[in-house]
C-alpha atoms as a PDB file:
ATOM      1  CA  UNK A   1       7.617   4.920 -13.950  1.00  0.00           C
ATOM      2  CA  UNK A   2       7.250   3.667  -9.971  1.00  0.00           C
ATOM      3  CA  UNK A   3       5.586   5.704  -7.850  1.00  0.00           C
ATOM      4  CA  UNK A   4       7.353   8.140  -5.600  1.00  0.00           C
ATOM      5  CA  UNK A   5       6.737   6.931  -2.104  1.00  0.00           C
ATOM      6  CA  UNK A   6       8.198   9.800  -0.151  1.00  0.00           C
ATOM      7  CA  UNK A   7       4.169  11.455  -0.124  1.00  0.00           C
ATOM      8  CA  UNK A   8       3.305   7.654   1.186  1.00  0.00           C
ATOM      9  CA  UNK A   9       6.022   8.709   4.425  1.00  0.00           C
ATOM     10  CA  UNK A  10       4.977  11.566   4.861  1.00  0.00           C
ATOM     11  CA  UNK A  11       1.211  10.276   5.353  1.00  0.00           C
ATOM     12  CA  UNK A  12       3.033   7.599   7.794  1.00  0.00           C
ATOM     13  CA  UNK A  13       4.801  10.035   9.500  1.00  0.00           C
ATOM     14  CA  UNK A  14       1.868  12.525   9.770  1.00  0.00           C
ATOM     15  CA  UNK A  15      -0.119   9.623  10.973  1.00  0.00           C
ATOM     16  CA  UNK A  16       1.984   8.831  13.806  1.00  0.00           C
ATOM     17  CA  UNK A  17       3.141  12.371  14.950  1.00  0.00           C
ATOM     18  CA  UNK A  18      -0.801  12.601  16.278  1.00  0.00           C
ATOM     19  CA  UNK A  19      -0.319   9.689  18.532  1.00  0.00           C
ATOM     20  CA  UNK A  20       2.820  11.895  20.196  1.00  0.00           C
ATOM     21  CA  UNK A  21       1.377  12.901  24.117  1.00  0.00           C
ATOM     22  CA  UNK A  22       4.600  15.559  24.778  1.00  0.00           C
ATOM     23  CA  UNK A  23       5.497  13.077  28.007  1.00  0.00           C
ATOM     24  CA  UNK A  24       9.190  11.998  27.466  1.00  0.00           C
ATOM     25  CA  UNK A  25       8.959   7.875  27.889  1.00  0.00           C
ATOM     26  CA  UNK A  26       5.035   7.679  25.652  1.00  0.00           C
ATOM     27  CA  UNK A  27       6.737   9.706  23.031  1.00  0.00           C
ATOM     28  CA  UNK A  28       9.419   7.116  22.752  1.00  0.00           C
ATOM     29  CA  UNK A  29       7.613   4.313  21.947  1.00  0.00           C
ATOM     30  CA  UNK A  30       6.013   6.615  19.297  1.00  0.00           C
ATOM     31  CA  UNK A  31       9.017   7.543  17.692  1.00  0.00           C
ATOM     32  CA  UNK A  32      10.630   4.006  18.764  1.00  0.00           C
ATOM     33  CA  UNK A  33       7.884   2.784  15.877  1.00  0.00           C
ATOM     34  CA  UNK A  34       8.399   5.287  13.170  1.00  0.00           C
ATOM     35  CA  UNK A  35      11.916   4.421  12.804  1.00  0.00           C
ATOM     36  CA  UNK A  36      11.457   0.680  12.940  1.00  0.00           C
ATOM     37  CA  UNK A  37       8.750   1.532  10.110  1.00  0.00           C
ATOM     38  CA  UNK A  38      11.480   3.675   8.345  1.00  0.00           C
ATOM     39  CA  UNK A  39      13.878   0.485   8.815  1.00  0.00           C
ATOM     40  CA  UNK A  40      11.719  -2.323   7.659  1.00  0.00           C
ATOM     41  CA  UNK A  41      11.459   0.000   4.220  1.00  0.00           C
ATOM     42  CA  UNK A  42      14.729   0.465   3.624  1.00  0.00           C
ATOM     43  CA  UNK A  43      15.214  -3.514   4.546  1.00  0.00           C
ATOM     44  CA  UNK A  44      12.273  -4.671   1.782  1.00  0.00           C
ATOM     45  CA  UNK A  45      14.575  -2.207  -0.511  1.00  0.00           C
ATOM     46  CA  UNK A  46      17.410  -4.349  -0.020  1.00  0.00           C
ATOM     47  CA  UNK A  47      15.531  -7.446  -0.582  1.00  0.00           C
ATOM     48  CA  UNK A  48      14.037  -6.041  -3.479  1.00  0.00           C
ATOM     49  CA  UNK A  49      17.301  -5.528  -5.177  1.00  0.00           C
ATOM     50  CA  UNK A  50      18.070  -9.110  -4.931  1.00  0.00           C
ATOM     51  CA  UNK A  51      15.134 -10.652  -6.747  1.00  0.00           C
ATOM     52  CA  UNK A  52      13.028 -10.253 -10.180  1.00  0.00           C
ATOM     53  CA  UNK A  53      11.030  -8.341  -9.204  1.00  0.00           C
ATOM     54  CA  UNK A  54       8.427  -5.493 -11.720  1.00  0.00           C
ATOM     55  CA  UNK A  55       8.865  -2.120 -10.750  1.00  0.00           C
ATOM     56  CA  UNK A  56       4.652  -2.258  -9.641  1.00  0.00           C
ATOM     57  CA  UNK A  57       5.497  -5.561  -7.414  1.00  0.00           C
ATOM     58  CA  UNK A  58       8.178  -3.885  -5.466  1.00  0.00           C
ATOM     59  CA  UNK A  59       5.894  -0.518  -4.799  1.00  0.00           C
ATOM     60  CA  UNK A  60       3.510  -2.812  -3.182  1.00  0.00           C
ATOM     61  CA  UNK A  61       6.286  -4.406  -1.438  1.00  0.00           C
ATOM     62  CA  UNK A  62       7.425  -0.877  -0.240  1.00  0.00           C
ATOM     63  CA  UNK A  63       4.585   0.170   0.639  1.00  0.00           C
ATOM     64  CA  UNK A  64       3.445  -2.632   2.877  1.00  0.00           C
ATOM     65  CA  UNK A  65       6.643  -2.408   4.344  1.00  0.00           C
ATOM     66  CA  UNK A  66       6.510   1.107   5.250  1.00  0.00           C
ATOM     67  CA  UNK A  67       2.808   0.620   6.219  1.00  0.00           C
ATOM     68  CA  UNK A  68       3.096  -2.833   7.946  1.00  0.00           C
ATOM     69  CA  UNK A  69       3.215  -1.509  11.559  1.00  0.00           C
ATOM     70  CA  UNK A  70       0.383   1.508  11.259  1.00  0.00           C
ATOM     71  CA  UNK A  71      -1.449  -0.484  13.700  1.00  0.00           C
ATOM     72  CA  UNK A  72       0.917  -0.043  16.505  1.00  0.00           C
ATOM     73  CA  UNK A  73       0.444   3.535  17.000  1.00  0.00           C
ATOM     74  CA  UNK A  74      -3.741   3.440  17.986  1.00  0.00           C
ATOM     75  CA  UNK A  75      -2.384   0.461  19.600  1.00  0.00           C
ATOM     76  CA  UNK A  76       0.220   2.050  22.147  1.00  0.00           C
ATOM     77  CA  UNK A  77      -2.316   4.755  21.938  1.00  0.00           C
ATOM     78  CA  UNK A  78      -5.365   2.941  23.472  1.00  0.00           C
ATOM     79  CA  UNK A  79      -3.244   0.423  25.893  1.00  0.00           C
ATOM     80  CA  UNK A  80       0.199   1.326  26.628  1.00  0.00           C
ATOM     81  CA  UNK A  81       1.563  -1.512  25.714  1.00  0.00           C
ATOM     82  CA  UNK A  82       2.650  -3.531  22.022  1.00  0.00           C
ATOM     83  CA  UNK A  83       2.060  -7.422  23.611  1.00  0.00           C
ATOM     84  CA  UNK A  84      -0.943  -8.301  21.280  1.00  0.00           C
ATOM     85  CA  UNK A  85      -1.639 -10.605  23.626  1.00  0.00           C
ATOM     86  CA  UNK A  86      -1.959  -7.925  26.268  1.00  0.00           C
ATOM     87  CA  UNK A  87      -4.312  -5.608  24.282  1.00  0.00           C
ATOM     88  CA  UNK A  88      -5.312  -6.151  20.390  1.00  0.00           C
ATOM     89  CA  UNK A  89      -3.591  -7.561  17.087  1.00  0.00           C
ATOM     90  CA  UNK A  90      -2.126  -5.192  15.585  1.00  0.00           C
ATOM     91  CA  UNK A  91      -1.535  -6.136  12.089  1.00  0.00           C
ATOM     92  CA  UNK A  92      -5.696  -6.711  12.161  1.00  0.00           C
ATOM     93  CA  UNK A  93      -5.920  -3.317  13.627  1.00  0.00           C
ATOM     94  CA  UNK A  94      -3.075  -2.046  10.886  1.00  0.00           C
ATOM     95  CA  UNK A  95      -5.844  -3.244   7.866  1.00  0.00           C
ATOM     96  CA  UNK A  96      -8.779  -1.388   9.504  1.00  0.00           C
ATOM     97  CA  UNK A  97      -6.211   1.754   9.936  1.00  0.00           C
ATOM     98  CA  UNK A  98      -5.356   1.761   6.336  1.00  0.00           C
ATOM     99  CA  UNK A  99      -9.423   1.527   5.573  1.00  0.00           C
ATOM    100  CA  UNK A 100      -9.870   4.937   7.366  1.00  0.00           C
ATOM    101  CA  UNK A 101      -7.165   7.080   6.537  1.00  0.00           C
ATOM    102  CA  UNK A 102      -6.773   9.268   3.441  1.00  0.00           C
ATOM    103  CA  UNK A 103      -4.008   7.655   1.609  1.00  0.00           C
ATOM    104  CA  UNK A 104      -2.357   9.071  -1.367  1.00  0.00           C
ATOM    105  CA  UNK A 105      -4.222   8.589  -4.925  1.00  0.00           C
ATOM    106  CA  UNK A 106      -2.390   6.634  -7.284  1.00  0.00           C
ATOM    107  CA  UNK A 107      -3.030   3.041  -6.902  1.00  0.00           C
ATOM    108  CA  UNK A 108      -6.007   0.629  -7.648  1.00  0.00           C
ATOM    109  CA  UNK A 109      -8.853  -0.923  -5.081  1.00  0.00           C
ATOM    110  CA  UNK A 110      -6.858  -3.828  -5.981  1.00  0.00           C
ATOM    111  CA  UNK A 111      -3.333  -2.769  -5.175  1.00  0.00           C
ATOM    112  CA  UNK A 112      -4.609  -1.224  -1.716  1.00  0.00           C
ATOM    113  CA  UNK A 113      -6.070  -5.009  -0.987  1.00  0.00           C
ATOM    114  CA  UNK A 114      -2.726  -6.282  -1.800  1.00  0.00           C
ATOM    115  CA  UNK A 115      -0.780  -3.668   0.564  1.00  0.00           C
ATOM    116  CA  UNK A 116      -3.793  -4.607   3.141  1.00  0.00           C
ATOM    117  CA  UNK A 117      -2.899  -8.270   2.835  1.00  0.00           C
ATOM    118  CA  UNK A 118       0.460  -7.998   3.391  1.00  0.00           C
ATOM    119  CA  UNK A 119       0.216  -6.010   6.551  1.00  0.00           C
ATOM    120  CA  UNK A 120      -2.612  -8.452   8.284  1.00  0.00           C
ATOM    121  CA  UNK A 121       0.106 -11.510   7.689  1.00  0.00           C
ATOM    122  CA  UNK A 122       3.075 -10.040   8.776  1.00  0.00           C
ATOM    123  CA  UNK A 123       2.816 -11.415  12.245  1.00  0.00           C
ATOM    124  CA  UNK A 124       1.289 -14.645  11.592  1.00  0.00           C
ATOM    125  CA  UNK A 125       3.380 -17.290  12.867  1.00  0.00           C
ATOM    126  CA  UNK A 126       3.490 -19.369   9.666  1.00  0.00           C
ATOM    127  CA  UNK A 127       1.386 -18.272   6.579  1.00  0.00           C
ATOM    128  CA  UNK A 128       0.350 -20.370   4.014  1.00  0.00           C
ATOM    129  CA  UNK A 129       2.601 -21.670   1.413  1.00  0.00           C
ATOM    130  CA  UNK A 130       0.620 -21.612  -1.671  1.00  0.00           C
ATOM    131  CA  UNK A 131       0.273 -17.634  -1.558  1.00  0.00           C
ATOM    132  CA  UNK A 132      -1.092 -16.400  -5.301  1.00  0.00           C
ATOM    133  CA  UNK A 133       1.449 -14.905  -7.213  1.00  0.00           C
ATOM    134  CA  UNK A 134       0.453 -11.496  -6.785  1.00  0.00           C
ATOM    135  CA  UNK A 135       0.638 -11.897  -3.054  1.00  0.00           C
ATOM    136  CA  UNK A 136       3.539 -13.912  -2.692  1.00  0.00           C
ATOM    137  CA  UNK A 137       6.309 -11.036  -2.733  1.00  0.00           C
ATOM    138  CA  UNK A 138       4.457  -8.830  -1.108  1.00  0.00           C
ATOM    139  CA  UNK A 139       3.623 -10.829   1.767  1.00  0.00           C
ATOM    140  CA  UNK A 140       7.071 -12.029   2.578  1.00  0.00           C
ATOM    141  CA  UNK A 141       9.089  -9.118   1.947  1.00  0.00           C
ATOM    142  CA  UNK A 142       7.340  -7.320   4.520  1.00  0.00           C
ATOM    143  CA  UNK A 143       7.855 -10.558   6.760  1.00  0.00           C
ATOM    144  CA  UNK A 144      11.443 -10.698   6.272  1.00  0.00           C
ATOM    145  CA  UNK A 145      12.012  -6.968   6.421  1.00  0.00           C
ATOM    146  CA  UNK A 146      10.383  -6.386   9.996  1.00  0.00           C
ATOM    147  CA  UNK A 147      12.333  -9.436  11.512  1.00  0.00           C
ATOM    148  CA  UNK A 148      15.012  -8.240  10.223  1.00  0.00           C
ATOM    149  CA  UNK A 149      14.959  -4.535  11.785  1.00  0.00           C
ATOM    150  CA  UNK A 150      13.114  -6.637  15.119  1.00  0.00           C
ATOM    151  CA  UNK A 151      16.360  -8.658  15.741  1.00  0.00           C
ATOM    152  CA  UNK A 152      18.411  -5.079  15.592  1.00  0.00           C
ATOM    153  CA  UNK A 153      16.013  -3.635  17.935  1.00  0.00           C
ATOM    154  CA  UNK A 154      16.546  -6.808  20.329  1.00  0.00           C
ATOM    155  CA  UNK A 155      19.759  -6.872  20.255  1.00  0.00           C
ATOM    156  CA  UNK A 156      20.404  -2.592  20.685  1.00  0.00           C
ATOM    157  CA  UNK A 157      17.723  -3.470  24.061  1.00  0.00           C
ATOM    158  CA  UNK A 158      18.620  -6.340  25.353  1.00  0.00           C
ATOM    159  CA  UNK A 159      22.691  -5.223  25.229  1.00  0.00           C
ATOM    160  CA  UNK A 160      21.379  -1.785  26.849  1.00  0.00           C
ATOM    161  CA  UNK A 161      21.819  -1.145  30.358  1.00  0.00           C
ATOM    162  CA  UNK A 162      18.372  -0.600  30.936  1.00  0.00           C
ATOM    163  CA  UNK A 163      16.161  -2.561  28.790  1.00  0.00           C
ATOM    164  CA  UNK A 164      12.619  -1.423  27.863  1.00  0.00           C
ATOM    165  CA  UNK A 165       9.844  -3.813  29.231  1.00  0.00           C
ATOM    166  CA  UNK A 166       7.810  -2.151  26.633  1.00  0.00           C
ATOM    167  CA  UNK A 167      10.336  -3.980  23.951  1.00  0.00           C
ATOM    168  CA  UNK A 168      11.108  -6.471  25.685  1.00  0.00           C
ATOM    169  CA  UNK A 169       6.989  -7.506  25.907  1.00  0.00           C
ATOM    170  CA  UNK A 170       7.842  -7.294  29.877  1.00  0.00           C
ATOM    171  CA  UNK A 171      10.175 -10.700  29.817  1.00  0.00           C
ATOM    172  CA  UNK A 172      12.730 -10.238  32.632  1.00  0.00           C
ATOM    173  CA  UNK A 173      16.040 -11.566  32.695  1.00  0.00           C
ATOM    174  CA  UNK A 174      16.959 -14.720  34.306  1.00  0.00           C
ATOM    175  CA  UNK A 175      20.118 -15.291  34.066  1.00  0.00           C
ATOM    176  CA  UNK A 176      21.022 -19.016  33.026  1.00  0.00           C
ATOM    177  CA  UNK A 177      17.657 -20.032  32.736  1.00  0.00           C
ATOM    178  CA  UNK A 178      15.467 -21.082  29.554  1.00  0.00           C
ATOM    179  CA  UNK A 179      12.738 -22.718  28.774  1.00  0.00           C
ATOM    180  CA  UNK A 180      13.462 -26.656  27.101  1.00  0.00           C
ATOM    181  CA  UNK A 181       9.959 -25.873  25.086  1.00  0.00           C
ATOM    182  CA  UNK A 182      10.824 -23.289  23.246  1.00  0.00           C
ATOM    183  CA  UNK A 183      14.560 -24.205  22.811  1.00  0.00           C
ATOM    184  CA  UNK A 184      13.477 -28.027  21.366  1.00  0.00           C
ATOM    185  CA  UNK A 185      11.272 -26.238  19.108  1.00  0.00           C
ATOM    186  CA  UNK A 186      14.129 -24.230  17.579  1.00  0.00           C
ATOM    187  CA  UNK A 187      16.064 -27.475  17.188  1.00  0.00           C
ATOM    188  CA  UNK A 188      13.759 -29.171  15.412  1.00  0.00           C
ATOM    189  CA  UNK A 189      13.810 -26.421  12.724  1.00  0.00           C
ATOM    190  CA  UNK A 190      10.615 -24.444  13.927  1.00  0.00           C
ATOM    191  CA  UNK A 191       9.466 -21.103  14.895  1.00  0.00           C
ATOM    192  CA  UNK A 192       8.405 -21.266  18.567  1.00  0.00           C
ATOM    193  CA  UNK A 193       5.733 -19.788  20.288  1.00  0.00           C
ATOM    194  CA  UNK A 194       4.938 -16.758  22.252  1.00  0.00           C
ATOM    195  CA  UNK A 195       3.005 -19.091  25.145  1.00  0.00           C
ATOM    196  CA  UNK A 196       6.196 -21.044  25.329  1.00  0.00           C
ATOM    197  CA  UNK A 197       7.602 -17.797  26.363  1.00  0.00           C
ATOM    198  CA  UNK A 198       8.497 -17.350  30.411  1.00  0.00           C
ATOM    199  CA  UNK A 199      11.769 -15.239  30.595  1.00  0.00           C
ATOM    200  CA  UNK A 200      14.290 -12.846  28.629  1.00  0.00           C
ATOM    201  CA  UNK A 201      16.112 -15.429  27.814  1.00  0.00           C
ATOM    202  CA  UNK A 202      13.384 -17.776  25.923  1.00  0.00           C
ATOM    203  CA  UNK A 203      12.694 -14.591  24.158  1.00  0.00           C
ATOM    204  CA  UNK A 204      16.482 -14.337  22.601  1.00  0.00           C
ATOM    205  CA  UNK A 205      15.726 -18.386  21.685  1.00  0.00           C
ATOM    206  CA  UNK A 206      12.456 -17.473  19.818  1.00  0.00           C
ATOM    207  CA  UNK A 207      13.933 -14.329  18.066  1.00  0.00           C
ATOM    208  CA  UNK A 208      16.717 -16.887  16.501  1.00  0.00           C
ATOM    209  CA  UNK A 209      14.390 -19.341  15.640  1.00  0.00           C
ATOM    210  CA  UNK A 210      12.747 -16.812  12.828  1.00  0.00           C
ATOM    211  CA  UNK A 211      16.180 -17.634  10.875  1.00  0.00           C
ATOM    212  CA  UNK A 212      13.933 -20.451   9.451  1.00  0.00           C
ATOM    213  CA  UNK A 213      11.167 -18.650   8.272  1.00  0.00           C
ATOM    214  CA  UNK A 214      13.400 -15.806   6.466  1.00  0.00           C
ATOM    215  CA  UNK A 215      11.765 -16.484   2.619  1.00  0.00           C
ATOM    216  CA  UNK A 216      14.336 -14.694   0.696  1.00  0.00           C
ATOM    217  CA  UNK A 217      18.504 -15.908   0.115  1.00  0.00           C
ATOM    218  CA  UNK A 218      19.224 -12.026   0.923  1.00  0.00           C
ATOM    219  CA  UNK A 219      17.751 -11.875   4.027  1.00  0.00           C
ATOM    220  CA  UNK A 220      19.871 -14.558   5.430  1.00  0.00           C
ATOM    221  CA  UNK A 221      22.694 -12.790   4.209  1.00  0.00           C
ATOM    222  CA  UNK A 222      21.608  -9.370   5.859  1.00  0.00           C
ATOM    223  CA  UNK A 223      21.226 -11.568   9.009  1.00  0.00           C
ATOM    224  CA  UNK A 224      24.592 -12.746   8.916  1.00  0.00           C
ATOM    225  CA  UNK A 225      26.239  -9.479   7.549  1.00  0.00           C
ATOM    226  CA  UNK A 226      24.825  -7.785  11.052  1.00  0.00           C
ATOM    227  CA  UNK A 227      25.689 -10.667  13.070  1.00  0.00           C
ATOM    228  CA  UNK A 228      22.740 -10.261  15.083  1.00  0.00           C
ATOM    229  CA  UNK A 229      22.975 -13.651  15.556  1.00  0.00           C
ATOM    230  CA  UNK A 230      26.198 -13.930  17.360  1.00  0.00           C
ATOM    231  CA  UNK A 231      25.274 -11.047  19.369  1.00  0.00           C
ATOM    232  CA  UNK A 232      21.633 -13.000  20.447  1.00  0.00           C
ATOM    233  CA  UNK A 233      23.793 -15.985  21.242  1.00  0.00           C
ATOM    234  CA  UNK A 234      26.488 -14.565  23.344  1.00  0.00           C
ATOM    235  CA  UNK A 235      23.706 -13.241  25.927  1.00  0.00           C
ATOM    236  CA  UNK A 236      22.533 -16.769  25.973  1.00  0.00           C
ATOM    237  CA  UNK A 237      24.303 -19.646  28.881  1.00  0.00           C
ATOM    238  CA  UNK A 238      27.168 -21.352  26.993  1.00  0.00           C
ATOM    239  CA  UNK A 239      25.906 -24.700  27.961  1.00  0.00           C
ATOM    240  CA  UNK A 240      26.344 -27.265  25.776  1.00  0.00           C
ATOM    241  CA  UNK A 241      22.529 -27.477  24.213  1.00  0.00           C
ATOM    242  CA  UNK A 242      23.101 -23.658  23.484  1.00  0.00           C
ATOM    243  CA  UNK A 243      26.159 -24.508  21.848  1.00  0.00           C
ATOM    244  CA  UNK A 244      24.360 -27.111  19.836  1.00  0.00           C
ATOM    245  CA  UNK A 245      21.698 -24.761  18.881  1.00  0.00           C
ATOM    246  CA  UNK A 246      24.470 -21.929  17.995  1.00  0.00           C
ATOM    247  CA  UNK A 247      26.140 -25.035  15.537  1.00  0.00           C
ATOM    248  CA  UNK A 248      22.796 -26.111  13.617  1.00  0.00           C
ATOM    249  CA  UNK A 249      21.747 -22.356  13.180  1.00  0.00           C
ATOM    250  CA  UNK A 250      25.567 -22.011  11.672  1.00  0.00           C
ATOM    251  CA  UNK A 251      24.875 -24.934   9.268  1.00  0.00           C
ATOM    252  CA  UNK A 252      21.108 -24.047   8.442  1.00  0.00           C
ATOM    253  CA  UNK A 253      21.808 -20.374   7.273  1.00  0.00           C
ATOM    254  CA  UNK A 254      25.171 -22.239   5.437  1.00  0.00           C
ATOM    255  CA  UNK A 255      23.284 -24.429   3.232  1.00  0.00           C
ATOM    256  CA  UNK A 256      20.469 -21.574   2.677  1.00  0.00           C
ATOM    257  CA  UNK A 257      23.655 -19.075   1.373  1.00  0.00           C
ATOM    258  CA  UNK A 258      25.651 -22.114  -0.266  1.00  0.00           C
END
């Protein structure tokens, strides 16, 4: 029998709703975090279906997914703000969270350092590739399941009228500008960086260069399904290095799915 995780979001929830401050735009951020949580579960669910997976396995999976971001909350809490760079990392703060709260009973010292794993690598840059077994699904479900739900909540603020510097880690827009660093790291097939980073724009390049650390065959095929992509790459210039870029992100994600 797998474990029934709806006691797990309810803890989540519960967690979070004591972070709410009854001010309109902090609240939002609050709540802006509980659904991505909700999301990024329902994403690892999806994933889940796709692979062989043991019916243990995939409750880790779920529940690092649904506990991945439990940093964020003290975070936004304590600084305002969700730029690590800005204030604290939250996926470290996330594993200390999990060490103080009363979780639900049910699973082993060892599962729990699993789950804790998970959620202190899910915003590494890279992680390493020879993950043991027991971490290995774990660890990059929850990876591909929050980039998935981040490029939806990119692309929902950055088509908005009035996009949230909170999401947006404060990058304004300039229009027909980007940064060569970050878009020759993409086109050498790698994820970028966050120093790189000077504008709205460099932040769209970075989000699309995640497409090559995506683990899992389904999540590429989520990706395209949303076509997040094409949305990412029609707020970009339509120079002809963007256009380049759009064409070897086409053909990477169509050898991945061939």
């Amino acid at each position: 029998m797998t474990l029934s995780i709806d006691e797990h979001v309810d803890t989540l929830i519960g967690f979070a709703n004591g972070h709410f401050h009854n001010e309109k735009a902090y609240d939002a951020q609050i709540q802006l975090k509980i659904t991505h949580s909700l999301a990024v579960l329902e994403n690892a669910k999806a994933i889940i279906r796709s692979e062989k997976i043991s019916p243990h396995e995939a409750d880790l999976c779920h529940l690092a997914a649904l506990y991945h971001d439990i940093g964020r909350f003290p975070q936004f809490s304590r600084y305002q703000t969700y730029n690590d760079r800005d204030s604290i990392n939250h996926a470290r703060l996330g594993v200390l969270t999990l060490r103080t709260l009363s979780l639900p009973k049910g699973l082993s010292d060892q599962d729990w350092r699993t789950i804790r794993f998970a959620v202190g690598q899910h915003n590494l840059k890279t992680i390493r590739p020879d993950l043991p077994d027991h971490l290995r699904h774990p660890t990059n479900v929850v990876r591909d399941a929050d980039k998935l739900d981040i490029y939806r909540v990119m692309v929902e603020h950055f088509t908005s009228q009035n996009p949230d510097p909170v999401v947006t880690h404060g990058f304004v827009e300039k229009p027909g500008e980007y940064s060569l660093a970050v878009y020759d790291s993409i086109m050498a097939r790698e994820t970028s960086d966050y120093r790189l980073i000077q504008s709205a724009n460099d932040f769209k390049l970075l989000v699309i260069g995640w497409v090559y650390d995506l683990y899992y065959t389904q999540s590429l095929q989520l990706l395209r399904e949303k076509g997040y992509l094409d949305i990412l790459f029609s707020l970009l210039p339509d120079d002809e290095r963007i256009q380049a870029l759009n064409k070897r992100i086409t053909n990477f994600m169509d050898e991945r799915l061939s």
